[in-house]
Protein backbone atom coordinates (compact mmCIF):
# COMPACT_ATOMS: atom_id res chain seq x y z
CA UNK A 1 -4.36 -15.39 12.44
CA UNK A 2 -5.07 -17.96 9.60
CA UNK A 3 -5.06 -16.68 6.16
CA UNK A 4 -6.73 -18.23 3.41
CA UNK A 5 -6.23 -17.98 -0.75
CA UNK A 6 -8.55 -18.35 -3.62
CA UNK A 7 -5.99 -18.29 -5.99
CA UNK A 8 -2.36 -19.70 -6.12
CA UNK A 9 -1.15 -17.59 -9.24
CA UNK A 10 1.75 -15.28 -9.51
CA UNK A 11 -0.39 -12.39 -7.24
CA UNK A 12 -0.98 -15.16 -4.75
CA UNK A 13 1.79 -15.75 -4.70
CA UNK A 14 3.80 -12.69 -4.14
CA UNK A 15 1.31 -11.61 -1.21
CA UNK A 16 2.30 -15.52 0.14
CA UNK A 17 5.90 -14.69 -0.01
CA UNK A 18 5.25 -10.77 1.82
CA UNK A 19 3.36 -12.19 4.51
CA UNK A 20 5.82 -14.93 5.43
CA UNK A 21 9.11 -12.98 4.78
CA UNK A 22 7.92 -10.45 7.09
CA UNK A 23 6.12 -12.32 9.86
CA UNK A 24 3.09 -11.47 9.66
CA UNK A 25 1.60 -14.99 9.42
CA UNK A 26 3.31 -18.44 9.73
CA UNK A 27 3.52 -20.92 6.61
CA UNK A 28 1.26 -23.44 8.83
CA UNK A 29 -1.20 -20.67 9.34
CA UNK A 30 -1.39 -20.39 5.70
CA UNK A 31 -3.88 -21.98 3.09
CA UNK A 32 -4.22 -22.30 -0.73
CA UNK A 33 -6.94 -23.30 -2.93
CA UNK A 34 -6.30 -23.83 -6.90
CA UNK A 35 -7.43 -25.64 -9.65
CA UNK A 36 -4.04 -26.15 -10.66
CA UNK A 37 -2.59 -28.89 -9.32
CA UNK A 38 1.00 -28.06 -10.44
CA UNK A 39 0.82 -24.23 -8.42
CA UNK A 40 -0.35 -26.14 -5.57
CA UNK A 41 2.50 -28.30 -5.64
CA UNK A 42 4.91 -25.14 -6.05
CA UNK A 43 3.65 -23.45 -3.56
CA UNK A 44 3.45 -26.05 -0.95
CA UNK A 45 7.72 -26.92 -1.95
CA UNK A 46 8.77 -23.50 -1.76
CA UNK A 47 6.93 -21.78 1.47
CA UNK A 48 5.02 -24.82 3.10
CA UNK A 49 1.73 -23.86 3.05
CA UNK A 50 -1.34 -25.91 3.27
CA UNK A 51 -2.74 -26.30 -0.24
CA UNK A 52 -6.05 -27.68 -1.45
CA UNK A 53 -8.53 -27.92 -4.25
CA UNK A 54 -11.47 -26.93 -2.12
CA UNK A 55 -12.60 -23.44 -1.83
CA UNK A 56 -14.53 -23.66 0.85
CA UNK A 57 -12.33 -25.71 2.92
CA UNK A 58 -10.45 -22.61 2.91
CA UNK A 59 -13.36 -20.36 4.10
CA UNK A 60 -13.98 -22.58 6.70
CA UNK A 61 -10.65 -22.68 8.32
CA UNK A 62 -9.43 -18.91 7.76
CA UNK A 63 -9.77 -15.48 9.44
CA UNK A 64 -8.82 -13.51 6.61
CA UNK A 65 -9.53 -14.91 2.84
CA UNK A 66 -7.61 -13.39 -0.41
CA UNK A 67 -10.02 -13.51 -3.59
CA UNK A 68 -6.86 -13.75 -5.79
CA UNK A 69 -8.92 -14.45 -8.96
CA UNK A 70 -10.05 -13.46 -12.70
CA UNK A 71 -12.75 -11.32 -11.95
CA UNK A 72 -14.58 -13.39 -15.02
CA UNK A 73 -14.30 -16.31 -12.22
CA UNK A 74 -15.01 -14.43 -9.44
CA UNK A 75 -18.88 -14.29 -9.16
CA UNK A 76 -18.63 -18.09 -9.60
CA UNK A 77 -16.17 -18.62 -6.64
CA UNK A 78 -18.44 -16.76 -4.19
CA UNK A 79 -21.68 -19.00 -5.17
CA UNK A 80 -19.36 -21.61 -3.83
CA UNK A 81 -18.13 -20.34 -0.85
CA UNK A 82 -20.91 -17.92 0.29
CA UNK A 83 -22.67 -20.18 2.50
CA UNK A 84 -19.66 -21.01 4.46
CA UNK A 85 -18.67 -17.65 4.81
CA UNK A 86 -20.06 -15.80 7.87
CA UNK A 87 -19.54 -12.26 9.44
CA UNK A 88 -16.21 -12.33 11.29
CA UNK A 89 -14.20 -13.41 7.76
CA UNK A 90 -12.49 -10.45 6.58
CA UNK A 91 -12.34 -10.72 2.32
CA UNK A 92 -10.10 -8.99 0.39
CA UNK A 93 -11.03 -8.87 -2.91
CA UNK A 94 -7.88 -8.49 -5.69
CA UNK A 95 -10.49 -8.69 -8.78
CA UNK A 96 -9.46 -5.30 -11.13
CA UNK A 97 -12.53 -3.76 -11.67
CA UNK A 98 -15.45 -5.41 -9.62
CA UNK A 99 -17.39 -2.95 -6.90
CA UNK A 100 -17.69 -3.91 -3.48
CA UNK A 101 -21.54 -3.10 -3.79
CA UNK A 102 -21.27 -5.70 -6.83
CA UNK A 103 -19.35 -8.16 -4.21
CA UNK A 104 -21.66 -7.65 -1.00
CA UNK A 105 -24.47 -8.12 -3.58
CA UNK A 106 -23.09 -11.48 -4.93
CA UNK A 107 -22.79 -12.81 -1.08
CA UNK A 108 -25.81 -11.60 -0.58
CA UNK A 109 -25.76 -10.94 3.11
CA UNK A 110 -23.18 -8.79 5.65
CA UNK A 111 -19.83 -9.28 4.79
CA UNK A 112 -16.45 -7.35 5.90
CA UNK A 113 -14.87 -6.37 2.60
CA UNK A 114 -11.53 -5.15 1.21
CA UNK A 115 -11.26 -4.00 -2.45
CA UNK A 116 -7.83 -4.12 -3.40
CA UNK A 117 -5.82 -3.05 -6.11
CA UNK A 118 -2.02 -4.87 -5.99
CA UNK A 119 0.38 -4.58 -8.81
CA UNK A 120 3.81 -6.84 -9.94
CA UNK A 121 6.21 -5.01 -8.84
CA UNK A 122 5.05 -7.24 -5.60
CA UNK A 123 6.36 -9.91 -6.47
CA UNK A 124 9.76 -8.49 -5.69
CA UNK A 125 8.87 -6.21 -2.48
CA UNK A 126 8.22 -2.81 -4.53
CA UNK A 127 4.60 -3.26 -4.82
CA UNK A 128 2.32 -0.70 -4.51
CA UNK A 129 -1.44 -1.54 -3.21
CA UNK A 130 -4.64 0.47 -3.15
CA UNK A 131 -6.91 -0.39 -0.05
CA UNK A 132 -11.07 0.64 -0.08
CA UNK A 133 -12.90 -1.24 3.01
CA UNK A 134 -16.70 -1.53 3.11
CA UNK A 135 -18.78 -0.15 5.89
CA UNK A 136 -18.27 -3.16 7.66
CA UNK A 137 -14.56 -3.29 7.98
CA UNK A 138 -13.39 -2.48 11.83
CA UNK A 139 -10.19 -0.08 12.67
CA UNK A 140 -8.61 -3.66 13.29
CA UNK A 141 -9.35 -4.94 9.95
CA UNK A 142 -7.75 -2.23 8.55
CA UNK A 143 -4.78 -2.32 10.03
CA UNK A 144 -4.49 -6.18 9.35
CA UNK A 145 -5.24 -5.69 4.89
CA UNK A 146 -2.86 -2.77 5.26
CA UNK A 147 0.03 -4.38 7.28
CA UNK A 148 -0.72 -7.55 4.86
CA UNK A 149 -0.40 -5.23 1.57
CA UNK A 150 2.48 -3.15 3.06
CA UNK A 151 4.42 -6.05 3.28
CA UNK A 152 5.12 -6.38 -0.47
CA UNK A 153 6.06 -2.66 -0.42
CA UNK A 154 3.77 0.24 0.21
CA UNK A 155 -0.26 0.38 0.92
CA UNK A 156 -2.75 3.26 1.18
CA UNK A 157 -6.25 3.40 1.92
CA UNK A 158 -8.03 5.03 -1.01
CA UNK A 159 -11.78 6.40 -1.65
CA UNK A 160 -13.46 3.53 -3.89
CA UNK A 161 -14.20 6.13 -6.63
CA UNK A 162 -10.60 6.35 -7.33
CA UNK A 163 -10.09 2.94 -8.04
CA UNK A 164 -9.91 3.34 -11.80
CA UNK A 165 -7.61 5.89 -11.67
CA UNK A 166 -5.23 3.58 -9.19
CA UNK A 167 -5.88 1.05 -11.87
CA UNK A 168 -4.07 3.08 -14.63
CA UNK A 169 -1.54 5.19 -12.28
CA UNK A 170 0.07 1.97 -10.04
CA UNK A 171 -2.01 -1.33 -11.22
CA UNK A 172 -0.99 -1.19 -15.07
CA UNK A 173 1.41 1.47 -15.20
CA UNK A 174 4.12 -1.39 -14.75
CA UNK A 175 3.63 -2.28 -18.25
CA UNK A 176 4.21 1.47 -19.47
CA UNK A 177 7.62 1.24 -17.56
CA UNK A 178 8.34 -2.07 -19.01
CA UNK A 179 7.91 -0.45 -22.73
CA UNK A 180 9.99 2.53 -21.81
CA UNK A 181 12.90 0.18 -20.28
CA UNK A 182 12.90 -1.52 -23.82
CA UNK A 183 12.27 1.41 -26.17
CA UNK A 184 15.71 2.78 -23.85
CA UNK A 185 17.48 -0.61 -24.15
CA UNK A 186 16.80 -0.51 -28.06
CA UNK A 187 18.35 3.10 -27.92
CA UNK A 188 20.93 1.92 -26.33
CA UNK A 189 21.70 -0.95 -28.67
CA UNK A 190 21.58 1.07 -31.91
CA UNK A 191 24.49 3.15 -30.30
CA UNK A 192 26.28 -0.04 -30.06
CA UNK A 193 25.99 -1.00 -26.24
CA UNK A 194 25.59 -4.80 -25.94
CA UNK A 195 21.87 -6.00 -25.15
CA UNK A 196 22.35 -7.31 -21.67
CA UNK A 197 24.02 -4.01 -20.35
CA UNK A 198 21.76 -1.70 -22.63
CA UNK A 199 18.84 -3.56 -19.99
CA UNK A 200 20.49 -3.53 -17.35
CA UNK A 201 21.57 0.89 -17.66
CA UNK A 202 18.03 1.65 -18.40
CA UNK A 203 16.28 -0.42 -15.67
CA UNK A 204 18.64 0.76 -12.89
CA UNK A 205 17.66 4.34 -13.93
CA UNK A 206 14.21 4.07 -13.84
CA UNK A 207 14.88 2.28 -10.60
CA UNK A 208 16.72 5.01 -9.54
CA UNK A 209 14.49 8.25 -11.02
CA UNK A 210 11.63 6.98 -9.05
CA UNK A 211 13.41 6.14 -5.61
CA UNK A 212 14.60 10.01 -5.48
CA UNK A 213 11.16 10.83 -6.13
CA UNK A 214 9.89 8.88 -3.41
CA UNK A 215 12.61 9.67 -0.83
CA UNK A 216 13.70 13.75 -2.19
CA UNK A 217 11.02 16.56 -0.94
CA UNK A 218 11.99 18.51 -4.58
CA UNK A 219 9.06 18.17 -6.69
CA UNK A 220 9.48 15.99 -9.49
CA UNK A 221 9.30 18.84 -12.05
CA UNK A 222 12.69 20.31 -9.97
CA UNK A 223 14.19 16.52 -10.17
CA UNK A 224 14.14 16.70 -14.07
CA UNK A 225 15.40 20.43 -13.73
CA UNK A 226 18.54 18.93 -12.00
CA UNK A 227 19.05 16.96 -15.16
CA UNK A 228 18.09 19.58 -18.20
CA UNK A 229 21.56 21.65 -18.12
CA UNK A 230 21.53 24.84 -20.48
CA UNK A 231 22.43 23.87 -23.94
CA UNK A 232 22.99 20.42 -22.72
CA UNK A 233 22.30 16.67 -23.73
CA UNK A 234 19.57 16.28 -21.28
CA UNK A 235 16.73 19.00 -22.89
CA UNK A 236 17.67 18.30 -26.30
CA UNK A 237 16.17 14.80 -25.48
CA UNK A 238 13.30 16.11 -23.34
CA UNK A 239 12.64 18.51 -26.47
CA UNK A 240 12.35 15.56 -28.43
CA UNK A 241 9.92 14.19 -25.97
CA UNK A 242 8.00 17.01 -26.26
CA UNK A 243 7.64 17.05 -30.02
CA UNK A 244 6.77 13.21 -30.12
CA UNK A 245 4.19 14.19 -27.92
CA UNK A 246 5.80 11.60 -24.80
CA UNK A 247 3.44 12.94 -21.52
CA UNK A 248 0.30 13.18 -23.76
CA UNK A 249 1.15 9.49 -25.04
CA UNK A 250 1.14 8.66 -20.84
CA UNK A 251 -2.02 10.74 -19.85
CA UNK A 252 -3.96 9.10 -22.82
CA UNK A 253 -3.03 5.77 -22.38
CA UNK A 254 -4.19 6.24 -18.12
CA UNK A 255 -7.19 7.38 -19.38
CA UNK A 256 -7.83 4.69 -21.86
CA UNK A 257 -6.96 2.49 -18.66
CA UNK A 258 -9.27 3.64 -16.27
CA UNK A 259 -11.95 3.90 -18.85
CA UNK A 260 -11.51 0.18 -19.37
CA UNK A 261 -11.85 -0.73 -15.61
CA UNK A 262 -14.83 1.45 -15.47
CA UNK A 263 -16.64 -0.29 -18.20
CA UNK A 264 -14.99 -3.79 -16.18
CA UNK A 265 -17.32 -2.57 -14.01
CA UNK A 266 -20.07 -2.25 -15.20
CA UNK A 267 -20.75 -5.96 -16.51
């Protein structure tokens, strides 16, 4: 199977390094298109892959092809490459916020279509990636985007319609966490634990918080019980929480989220 990129940027990237690390696809069967000369160069030193500057050179030679762009450049990348792009090509689309009625109408002819919604923590295996196929996606197609996607960490086919809210729950949230990690750290620090460590006790927590909630069948209400002892430490803080208002502060800012990728949409 040759697999094609649109894209060489850090998302590119991090699928380039999934699909390699875990077999799926060869670096020879690999090819990159950029306008960046100096991520072509990067990418071709560490994982070998064929790189170019032409799009459509790497339509023509691919089975699957990775839309790994802006999606303010997207609609402009398929004018280029539509006419070289013909049934059997399986796309998988990465662009937040663009339809895959919006897509099939910008090729303007049958296409076999994967929206997908990736997010960082890909880049170092713990991604996780939304998968919506068009009508015109086979069993085997699916398989193929979601053995691709599941190689950076975990993949589930989704409904289209929830896209926005994958956008704010998985595709953004990292960002949340990354705040919450610091605001932690900066606790941390004012109690007088050096910066470095202060990092490196609040990451491995959230690290560890979210890998019992993945792997324990308790319900992650039940997982904070564990922690909230009766006149302890542990619901004092949570109290505090409360007061400041901390899971409205989350739900509000998803919402905000998806409302952006909806109006994304809608341009």
């Amino acid at each position: 199977m040759k697999i094609g990129f649109i894209g060489g940027g850090n998302m590119g990237g991090a699928i380039i390094k999934g699909i390699i690390a875990s077999g799926t696809a060869n670096a020879a069967d690999i090819s990159v298109s950029d306008k960046n000369a100096d991520a072509l160069r990067a990418l071709n030193a560490e994982y070998g892959v064929h790189t170019t500057g032409d799009n459509r050179e790497v339509v023509r030679i691919s089975d699957v092809v990775f839309l790994c762009v802006k999606p303010q450049i997207l609609y402009g990348v398929i004018d280029e490459i539509k006419e070289v792009t013909d049934e059997d090509t399986l796309i998988i689309s990465i662009a937040a916020g663009q339809a895959i009625a919006d897509i099939e109408n910008a090729f303007g002819k049958k296409i076999k279509l994967v929206r997908v919604m990736p997010n960082t923590p890909a880049l170092v295996g713990a991604g996780m990636a939304a998968l919506s196929p068009n009508s015109n996606v086979t069993d085997s197609d699916v398989e193929t985007s979601a053995s691709i996607m599941g190689s950076l960490g975990k993949a589930e086919i989704v409904p289209e319609h929830l896209m926005d809210a994958v956008t704010a729950v998985s595709g953004s949230s990292p960002a949340y966490v990354f705040m919450m990690i610091e605001a932690m750290a900066d606790a941390a620090v004012r109690e007088g634990m050096p910066r470095r460590q202060a990092y490196t006790f609040a990451a491995q927590a959230v690290m560890g918080s979210a890998k019992m909630a993945l792997e324990m069948e308790s319900h992650v209400a039940e997982l904070k019980d564990m922690v909230c002892s009766p006149a302890g430490t542990t619901i004092e803080a949570v109290a505090a929480l409360e007061k400041n208002g901390f899971r409205n502060a989350i739900m509000e800012a998803m919402h905000e989220c998806a409302e952006m990728s909806r109006r994304m949409g809608r341009k």
